[in-house]
C-alpha atoms as a PDB file:
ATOM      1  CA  UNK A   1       9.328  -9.002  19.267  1.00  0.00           C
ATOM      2  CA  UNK A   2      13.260  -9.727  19.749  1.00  0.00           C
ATOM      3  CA  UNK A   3      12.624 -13.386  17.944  1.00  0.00           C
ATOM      4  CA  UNK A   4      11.451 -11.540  14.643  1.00  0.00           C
ATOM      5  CA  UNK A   5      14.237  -9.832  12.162  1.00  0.00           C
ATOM      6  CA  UNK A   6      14.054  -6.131  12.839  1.00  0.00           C
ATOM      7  CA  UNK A   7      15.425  -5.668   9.142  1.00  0.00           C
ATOM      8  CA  UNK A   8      13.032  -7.825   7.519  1.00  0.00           C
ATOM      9  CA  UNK A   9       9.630  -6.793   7.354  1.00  0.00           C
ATOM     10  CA  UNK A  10       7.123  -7.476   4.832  1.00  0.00           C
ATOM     11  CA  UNK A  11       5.444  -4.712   3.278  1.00  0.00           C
ATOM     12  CA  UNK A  12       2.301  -4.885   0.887  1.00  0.00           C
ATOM     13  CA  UNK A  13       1.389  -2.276  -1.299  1.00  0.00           C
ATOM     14  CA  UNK A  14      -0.134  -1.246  -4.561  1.00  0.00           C
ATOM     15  CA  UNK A  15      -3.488   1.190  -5.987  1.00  0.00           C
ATOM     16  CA  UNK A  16      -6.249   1.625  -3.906  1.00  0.00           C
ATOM     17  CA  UNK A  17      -8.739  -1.050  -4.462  1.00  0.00           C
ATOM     18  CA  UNK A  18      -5.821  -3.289  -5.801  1.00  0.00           C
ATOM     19  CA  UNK A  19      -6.440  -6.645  -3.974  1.00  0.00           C
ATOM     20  CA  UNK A  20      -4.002  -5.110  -1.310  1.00  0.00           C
ATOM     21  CA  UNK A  21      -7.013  -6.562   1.612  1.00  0.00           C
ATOM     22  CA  UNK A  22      -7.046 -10.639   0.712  1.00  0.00           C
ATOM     23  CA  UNK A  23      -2.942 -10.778   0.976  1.00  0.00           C
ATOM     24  CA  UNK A  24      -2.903  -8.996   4.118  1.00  0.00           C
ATOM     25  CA  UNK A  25      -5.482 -11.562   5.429  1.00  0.00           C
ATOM     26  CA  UNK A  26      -3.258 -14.437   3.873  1.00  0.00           C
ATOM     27  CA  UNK A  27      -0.414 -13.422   5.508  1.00  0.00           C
ATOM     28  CA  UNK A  28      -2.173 -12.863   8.869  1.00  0.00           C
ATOM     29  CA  UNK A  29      -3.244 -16.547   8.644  1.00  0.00           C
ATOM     30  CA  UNK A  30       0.064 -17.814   7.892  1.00  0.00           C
ATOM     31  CA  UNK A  31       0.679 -16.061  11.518  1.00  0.00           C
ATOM     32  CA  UNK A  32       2.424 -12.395  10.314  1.00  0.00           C
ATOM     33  CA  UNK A  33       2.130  -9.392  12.885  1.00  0.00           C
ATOM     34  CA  UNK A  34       0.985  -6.424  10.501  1.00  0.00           C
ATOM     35  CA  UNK A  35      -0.027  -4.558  13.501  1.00  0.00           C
ATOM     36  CA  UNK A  36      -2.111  -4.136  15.751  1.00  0.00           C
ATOM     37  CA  UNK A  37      -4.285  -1.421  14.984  1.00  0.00           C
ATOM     38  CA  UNK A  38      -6.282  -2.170  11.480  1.00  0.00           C
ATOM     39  CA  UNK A  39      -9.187  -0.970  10.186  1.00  0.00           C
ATOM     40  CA  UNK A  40     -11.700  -3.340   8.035  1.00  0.00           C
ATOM     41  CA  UNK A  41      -9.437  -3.421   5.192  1.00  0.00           C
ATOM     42  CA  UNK A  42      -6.632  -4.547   7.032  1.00  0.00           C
ATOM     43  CA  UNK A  43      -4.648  -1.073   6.600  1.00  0.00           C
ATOM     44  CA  UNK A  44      -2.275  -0.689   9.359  1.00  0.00           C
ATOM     45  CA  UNK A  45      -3.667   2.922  10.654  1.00  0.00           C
ATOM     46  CA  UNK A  46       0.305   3.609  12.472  1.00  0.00           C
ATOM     47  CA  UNK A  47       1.233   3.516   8.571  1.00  0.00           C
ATOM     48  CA  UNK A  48      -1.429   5.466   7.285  1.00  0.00           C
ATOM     49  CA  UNK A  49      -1.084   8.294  10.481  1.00  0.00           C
ATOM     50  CA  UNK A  50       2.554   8.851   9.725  1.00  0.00           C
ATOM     51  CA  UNK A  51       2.264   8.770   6.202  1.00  0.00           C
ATOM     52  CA  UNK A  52      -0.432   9.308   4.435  1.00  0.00           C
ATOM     53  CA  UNK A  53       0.421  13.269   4.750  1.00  0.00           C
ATOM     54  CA  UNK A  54       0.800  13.862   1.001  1.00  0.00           C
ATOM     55  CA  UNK A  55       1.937  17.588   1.631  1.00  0.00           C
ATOM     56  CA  UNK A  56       3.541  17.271   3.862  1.00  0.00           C
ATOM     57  CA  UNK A  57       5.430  14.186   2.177  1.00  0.00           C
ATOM     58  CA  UNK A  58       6.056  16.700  -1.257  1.00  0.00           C
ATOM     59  CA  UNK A  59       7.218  19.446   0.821  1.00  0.00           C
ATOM     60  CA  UNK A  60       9.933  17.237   2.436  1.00  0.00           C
ATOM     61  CA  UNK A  61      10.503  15.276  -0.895  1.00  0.00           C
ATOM     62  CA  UNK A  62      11.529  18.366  -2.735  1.00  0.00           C
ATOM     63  CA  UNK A  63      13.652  20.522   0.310  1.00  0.00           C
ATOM     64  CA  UNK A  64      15.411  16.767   1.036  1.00  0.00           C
ATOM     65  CA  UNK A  65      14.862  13.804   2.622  1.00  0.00           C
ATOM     66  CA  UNK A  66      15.882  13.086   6.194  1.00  0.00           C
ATOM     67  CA  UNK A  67      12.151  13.778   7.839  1.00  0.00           C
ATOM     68  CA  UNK A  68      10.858  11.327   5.770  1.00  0.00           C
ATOM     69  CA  UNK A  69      13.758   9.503   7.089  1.00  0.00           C
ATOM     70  CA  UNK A  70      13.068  10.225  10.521  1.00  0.00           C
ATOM     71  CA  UNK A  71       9.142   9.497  10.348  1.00  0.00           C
ATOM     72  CA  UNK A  72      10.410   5.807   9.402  1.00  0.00           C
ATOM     73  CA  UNK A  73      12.358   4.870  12.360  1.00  0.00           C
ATOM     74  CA  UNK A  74       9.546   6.025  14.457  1.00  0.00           C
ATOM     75  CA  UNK A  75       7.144   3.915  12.777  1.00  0.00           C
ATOM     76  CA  UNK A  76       9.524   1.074  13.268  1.00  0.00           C
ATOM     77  CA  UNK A  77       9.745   2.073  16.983  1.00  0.00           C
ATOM     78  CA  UNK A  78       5.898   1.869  17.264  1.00  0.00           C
ATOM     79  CA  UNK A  79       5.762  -1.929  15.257  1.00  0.00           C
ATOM     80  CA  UNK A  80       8.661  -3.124  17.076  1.00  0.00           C
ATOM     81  CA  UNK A  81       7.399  -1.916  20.662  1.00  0.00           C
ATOM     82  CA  UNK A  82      10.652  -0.035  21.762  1.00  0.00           C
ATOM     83  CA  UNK A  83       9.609   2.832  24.249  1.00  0.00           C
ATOM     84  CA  UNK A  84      10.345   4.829  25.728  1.00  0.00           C
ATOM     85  CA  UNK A  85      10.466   7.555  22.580  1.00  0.00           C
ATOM     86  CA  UNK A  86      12.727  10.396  22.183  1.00  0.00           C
ATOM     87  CA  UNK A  87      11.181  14.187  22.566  1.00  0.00           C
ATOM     88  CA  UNK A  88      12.102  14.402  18.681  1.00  0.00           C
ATOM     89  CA  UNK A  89       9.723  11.072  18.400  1.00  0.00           C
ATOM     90  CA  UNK A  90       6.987  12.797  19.799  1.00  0.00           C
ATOM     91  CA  UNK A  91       7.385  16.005  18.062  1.00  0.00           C
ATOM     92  CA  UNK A  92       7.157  14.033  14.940  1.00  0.00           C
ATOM     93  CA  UNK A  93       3.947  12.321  15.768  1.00  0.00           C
ATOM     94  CA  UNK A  94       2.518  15.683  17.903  1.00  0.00           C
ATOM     95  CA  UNK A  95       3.164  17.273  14.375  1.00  0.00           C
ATOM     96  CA  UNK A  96       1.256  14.279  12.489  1.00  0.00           C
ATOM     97  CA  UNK A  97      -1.958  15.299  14.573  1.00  0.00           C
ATOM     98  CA  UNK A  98      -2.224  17.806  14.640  1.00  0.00           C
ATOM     99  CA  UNK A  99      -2.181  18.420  10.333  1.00  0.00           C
ATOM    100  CA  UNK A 100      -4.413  15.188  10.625  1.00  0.00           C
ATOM    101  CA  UNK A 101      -7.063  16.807  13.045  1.00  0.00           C
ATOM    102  CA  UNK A 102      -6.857  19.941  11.013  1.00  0.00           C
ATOM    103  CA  UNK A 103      -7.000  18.894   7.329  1.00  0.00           C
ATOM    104  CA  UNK A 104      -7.569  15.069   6.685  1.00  0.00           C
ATOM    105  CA  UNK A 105      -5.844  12.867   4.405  1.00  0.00           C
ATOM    106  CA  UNK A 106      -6.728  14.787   1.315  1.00  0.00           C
ATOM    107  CA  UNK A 107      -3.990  16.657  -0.315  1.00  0.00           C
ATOM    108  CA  UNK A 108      -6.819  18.902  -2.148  1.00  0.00           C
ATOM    109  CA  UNK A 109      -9.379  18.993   1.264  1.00  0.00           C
ATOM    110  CA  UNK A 110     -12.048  16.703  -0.734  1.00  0.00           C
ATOM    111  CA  UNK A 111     -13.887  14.156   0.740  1.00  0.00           C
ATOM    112  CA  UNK A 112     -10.738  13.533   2.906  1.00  0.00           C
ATOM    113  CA  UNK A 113     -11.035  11.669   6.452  1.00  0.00           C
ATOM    114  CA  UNK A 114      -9.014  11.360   9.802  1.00  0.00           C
ATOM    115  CA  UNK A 115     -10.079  15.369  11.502  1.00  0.00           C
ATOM    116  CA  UNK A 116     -10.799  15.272  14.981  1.00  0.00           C
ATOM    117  CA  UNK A 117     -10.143  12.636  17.267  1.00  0.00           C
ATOM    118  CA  UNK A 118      -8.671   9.925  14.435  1.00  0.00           C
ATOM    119  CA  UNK A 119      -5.277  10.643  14.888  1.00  0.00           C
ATOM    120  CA  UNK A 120      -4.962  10.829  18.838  1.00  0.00           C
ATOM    121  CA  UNK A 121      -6.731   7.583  18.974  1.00  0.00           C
ATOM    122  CA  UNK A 122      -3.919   5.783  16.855  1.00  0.00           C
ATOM    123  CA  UNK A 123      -1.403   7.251  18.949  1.00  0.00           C
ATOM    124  CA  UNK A 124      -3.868   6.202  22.402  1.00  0.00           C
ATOM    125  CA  UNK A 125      -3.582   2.419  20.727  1.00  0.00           C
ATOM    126  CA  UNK A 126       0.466   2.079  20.830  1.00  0.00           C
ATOM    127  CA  UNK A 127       0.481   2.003  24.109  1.00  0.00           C
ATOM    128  CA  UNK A 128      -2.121  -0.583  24.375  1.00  0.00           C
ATOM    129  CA  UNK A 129      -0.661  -3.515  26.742  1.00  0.00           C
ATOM    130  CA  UNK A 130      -2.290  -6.771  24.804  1.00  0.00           C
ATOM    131  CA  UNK A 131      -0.357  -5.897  21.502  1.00  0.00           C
ATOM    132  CA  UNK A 132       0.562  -9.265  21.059  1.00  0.00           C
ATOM    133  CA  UNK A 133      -0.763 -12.514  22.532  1.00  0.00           C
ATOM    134  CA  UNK A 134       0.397 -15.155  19.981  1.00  0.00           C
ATOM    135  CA  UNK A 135       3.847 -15.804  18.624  1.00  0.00           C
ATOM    136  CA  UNK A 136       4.802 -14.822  15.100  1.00  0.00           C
ATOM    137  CA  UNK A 137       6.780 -15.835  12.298  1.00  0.00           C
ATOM    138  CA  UNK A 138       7.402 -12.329  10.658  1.00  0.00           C
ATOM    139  CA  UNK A 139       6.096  -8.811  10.755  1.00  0.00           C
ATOM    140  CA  UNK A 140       5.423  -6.350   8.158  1.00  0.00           C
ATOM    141  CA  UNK A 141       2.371  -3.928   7.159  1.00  0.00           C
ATOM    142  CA  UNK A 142       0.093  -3.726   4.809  1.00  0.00           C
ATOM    143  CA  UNK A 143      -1.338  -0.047   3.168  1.00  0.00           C
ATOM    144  CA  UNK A 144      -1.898   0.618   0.003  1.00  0.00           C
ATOM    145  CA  UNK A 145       0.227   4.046   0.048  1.00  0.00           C
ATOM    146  CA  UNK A 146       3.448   2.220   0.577  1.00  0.00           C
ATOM    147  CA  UNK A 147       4.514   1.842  -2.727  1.00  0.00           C
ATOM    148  CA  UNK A 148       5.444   6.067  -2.836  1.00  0.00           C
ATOM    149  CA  UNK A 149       7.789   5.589   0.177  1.00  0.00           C
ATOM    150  CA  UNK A 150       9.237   2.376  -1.250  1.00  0.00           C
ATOM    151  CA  UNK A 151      12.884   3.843  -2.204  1.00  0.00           C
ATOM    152  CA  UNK A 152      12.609   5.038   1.516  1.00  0.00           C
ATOM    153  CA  UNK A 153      11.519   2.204   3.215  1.00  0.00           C
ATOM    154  CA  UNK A 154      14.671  -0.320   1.755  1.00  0.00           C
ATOM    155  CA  UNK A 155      17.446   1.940   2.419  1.00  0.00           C
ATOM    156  CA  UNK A 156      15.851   2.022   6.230  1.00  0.00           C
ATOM    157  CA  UNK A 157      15.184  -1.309   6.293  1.00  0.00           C
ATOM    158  CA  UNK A 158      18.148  -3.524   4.357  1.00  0.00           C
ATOM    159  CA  UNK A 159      16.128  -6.879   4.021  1.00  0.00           C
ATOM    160  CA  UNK A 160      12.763  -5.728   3.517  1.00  0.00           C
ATOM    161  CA  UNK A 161      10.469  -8.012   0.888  1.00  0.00           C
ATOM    162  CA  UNK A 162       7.494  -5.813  -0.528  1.00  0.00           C
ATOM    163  CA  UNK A 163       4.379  -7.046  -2.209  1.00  0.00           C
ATOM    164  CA  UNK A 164       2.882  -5.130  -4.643  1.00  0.00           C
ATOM    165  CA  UNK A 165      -1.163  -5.958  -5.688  1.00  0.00           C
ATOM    166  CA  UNK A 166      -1.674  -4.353  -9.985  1.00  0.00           C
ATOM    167  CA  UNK A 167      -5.331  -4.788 -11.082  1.00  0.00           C
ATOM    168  CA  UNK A 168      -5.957  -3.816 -14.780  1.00  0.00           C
ATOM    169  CA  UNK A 169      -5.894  -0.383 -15.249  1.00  0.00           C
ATOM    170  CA  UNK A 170      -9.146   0.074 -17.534  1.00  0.00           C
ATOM    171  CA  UNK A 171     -11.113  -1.198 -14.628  1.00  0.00           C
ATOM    172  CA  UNK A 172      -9.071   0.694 -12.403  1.00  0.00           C
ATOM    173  CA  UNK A 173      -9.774   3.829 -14.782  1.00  0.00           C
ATOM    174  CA  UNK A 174     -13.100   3.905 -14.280  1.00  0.00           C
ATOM    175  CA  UNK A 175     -13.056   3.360  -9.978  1.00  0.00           C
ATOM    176  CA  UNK A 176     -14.485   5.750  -8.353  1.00  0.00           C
ATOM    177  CA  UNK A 177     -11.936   4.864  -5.754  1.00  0.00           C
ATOM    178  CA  UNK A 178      -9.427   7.851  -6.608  1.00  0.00           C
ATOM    179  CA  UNK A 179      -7.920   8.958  -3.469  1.00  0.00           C
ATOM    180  CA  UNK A 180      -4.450   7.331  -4.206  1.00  0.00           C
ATOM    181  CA  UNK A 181      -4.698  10.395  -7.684  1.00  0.00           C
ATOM    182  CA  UNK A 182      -5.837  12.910  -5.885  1.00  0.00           C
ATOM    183  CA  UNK A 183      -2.976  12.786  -3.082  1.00  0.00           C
ATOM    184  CA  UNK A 184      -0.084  12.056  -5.200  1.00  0.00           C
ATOM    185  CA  UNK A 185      -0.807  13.704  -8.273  1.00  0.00           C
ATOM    186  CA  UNK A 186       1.893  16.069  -8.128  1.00  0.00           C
ATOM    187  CA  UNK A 187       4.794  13.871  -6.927  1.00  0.00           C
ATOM    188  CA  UNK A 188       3.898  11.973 -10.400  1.00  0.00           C
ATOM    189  CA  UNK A 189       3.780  15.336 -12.436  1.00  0.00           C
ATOM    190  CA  UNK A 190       0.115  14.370 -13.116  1.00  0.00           C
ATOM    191  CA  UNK A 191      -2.193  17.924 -13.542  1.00  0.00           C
ATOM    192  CA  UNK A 192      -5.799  17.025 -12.146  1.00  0.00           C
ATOM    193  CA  UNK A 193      -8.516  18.924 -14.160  1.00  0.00           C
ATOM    194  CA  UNK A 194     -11.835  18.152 -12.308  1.00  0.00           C
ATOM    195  CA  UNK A 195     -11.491  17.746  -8.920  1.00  0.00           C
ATOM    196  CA  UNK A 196     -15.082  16.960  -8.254  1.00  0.00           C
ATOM    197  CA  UNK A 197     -14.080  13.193 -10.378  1.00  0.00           C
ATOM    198  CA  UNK A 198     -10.979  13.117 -12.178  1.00  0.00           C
ATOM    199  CA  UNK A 199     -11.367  11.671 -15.501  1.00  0.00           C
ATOM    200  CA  UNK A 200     -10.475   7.951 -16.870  1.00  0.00           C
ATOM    201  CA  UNK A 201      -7.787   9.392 -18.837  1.00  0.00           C
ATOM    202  CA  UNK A 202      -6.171  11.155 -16.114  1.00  0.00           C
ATOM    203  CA  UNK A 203      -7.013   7.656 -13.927  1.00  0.00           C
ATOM    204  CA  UNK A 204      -4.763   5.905 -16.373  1.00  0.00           C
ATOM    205  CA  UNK A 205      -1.900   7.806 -16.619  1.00  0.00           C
ATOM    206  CA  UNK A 206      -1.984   7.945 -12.462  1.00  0.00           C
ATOM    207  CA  UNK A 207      -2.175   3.725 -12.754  1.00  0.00           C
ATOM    208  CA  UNK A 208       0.568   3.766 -15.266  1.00  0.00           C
ATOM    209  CA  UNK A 209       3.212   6.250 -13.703  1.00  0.00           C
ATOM    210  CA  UNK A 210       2.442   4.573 -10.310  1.00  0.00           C
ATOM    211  CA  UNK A 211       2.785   1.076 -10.627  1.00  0.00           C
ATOM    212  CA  UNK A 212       5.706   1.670 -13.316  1.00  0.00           C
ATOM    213  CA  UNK A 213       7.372   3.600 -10.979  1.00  0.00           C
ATOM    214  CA  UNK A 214       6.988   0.823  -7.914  1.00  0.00           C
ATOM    215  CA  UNK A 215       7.816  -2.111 -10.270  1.00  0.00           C
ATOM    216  CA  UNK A 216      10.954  -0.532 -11.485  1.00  0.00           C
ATOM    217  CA  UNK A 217      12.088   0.392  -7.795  1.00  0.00           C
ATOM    218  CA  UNK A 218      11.389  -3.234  -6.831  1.00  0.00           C
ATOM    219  CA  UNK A 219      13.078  -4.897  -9.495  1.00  0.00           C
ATOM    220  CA  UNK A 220      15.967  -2.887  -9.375  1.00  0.00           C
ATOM    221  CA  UNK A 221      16.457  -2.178  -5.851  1.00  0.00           C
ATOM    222  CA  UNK A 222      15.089  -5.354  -4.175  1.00  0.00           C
ATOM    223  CA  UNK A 223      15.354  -7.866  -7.063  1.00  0.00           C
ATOM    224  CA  UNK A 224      14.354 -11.263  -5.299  1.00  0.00           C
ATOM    225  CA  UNK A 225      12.593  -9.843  -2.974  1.00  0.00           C
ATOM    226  CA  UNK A 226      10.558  -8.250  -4.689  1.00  0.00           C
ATOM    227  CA  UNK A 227       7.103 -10.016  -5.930  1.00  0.00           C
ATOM    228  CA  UNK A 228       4.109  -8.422  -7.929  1.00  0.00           C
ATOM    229  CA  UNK A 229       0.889 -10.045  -7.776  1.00  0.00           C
ATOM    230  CA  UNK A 230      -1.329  -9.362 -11.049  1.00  0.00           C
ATOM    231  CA  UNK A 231      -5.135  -9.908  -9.021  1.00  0.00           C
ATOM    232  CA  UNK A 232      -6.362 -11.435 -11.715  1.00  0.00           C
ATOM    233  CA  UNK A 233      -4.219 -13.992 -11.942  1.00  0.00           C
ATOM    234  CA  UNK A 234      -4.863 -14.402  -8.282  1.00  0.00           C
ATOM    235  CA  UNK A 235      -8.356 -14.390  -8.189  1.00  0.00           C
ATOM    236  CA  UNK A 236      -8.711 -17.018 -11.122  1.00  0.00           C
ATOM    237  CA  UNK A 237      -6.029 -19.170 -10.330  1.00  0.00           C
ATOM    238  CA  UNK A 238      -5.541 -18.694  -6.866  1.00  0.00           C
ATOM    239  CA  UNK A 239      -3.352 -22.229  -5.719  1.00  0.00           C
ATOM    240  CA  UNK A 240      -0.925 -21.111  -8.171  1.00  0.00           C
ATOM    241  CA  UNK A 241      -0.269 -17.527  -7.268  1.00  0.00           C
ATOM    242  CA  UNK A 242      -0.694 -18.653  -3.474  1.00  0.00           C
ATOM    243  CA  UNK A 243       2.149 -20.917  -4.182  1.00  0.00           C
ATOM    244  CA  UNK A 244       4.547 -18.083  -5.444  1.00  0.00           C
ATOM    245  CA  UNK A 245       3.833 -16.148  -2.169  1.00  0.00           C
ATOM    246  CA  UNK A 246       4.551 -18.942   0.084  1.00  0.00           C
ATOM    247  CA  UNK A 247       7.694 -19.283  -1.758  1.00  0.00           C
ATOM    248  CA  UNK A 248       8.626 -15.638  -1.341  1.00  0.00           C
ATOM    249  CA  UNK A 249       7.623 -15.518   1.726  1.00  0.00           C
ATOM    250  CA  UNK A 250       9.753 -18.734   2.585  1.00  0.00           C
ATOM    251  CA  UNK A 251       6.853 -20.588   4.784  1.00  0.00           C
ATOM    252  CA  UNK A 252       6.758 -23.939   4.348  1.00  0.00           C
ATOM    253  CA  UNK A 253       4.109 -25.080   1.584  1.00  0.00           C
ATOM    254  CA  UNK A 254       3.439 -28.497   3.341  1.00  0.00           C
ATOM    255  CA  UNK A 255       2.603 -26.648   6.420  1.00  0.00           C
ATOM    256  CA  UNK A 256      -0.165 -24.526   5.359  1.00  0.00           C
ATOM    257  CA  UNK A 257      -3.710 -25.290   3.610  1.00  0.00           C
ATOM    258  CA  UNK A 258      -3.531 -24.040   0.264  1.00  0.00           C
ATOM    259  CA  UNK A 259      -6.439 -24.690   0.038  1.00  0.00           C
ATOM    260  CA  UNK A 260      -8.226 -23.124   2.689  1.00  0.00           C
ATOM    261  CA  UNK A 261      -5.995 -19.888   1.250  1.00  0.00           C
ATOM    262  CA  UNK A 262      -7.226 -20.081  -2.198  1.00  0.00           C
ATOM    263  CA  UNK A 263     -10.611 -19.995  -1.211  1.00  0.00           C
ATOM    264  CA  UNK A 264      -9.861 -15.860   0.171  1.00  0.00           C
ATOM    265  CA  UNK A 265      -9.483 -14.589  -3.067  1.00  0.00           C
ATOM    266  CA  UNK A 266     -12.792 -13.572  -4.823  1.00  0.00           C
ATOM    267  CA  UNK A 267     -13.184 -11.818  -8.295  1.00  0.00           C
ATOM    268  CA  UNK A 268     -14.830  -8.661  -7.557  1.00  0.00           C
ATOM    269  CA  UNK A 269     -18.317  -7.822  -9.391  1.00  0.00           C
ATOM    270  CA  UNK A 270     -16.330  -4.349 -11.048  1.00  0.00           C
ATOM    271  CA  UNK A 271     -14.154  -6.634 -12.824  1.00  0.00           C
ATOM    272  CA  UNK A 272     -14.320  -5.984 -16.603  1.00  0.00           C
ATOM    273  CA  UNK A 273     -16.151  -2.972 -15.611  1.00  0.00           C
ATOM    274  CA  UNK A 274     -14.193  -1.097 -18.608  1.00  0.00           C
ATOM    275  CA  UNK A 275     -15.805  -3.209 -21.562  1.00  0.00           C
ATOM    276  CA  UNK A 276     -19.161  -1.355 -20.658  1.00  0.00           C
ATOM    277  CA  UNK A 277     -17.589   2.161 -21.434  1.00  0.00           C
ATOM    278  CA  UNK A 278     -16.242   3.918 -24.790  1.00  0.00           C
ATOM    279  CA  UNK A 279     -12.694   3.195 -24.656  1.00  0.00           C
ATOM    280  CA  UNK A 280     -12.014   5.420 -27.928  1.00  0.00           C
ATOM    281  CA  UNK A 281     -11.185   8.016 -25.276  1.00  0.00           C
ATOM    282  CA  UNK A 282      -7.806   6.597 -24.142  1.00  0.00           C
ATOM    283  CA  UNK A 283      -4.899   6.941 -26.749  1.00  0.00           C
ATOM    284  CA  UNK A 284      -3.987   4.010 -28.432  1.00  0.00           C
ATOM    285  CA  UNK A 285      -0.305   3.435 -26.776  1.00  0.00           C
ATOM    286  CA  UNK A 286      -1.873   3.200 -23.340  1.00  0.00           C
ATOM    287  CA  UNK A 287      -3.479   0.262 -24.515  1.00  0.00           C
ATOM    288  CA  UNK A 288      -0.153  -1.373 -25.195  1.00  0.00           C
ATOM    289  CA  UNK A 289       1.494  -0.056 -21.795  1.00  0.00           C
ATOM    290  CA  UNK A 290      -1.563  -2.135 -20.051  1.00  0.00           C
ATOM    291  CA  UNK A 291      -1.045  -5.088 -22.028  1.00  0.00           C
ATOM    292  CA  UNK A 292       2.874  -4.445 -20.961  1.00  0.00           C
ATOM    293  CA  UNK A 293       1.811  -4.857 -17.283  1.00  0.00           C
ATOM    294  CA  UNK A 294      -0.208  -7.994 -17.863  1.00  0.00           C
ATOM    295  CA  UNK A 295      -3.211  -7.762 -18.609  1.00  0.00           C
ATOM    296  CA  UNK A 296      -5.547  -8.511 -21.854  1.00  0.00           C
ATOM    297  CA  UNK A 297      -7.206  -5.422 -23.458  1.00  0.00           C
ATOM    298  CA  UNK A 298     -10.358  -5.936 -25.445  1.00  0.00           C
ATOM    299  CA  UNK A 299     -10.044  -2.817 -27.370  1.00  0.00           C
ATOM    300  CA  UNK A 300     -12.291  -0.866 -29.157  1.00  0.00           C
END
């Protein structure tokens, strides 16, 4: 992968059932490498292995930084294909699977996933000889967790571009799709009161300190290259928001179908699943923060 800028991988991020999926797939048609071990969703497992420890991600985020640090230029020696590793390499990922086979993904053991055998598969696939087959015109990753290792991720890499997918909170209040809450609850300061289904209010300040958190980063770390994608906007008016990406992404627009990519994006049937449910139990402000992030509010 010696054609492809080492420093400038794209990244896609955002809330767990965000719209993170369809731009993944764009991008893969445009002829991106976002790995080469994906699940249906398009998640690049490497990613999610390394980092989706959110205890392990706390402990190291309050005591300091440089493991996190550490875990990073691993995962770019895994993308990027530069073997062999270091003994400290594989004590990192050793570590990984071990707390993977053990306890899951789930910072609170609920309904979490990846015991067993999940974790020494991923690390069975890097070493997998028909990694790449095709040429490629960039490389990056796509999971939705990314956005909490952003501030991370662009001091590592210096001309990284990150994506990040916001779908309106109210619907996203009432997901049952929490996972994203229930991991990083405490590096937002967020207290969790039922852990058998968090609540909608507790959903909405998670959606709120999360994406504010990301967008600030973005804007005032990356600045141009950063983009947010509101997936509404995308889903309703696809050619236009296509054409923004293509732009960020510098790939020629006359080179592409823009059409054939507008056609990915599909409204999901949840959509305006919020109008169906009393909405007198969010605070009136959080309405207004919502709005603030783009989207309409038909309040109560």
């Amino acid at each position: 992968m010696s054609q492809l800028n080492r420093n400038q991988p794209i990244v896609i991020g955002g809330l767990g059932g965000s719209g993170t999926r369809v731009v993944a797939e764009i991008l893969i048609k445009l002829g991106f490498y976002l790995g080469s071990d994906l699940n249906s969703a398009s998640d690049n497992l490497w990613f999610a292995f390394l980092f989706k420890r959110p205890k392990w991600f706390v402990r190291n985020y309050e005591s300091g930084h440089s493991k996190i640090e550490n875990i990073i230029a691993v995962f770019e020696k895994i993308m990027l294909r530069e073997t062999p590793f270091k003994p400290s390499d594989w004590k990192n990922m050793i570590v990984a699977a071990l707390q993977w086979s053990m306890f899951g993904n789930h910072y609170w053991g609920i309904g979490g996933s990846g015991r067993g055998l999940w974790p020494f598969r991923r690390i069975m696939n890097m070493f997998k000889s028909d990694w790449m087959k095709r040429e490629y015109i960039g490389w990056g990753w796509k999971e939705p967790n990314s956005h909490v290792y952003l501030e991370y991720l662009v001091r590592h890499f210096k001309e990284m571009k990150y994506i990040h997918l916001v779908r309106h909170g109210l619907d996203m209040a009432f997901s049952k799709n929490q996972s994203q809450l229930y991991n990083w609850s405490k590096y937002y300061n967020i207290n969790i009161y039922n852990y058998d289904q968090p609540s909608p209010e507790i959903a909405l300040e998670y959606w709120i300190k999360a994406n504010q958190k990301a967008i600030s980063v973005g804007e005032q770390i990356l600045g141009d290259d950063f983009l947010q994608i509101n997936f509404e906007k995308l889903c309703l008016n696809p050619q236009n928001e296509i054409t923004r990406l293509l732009e960020f992404l510098k790939v020629d627009i006359s080179s592409v179908d823009i059409a054939e990519l507008s056609a990915m994006p599909v409204m999901p049937k949840t959509a305006g699943r919020y109008k169906q449910h009393d909405l007198s139990i969010f605070p009136k402000d959080k309405f207004r923060i919502v709005e603030e992030l783009g989207f309409d509010v038909q309040q109560p």
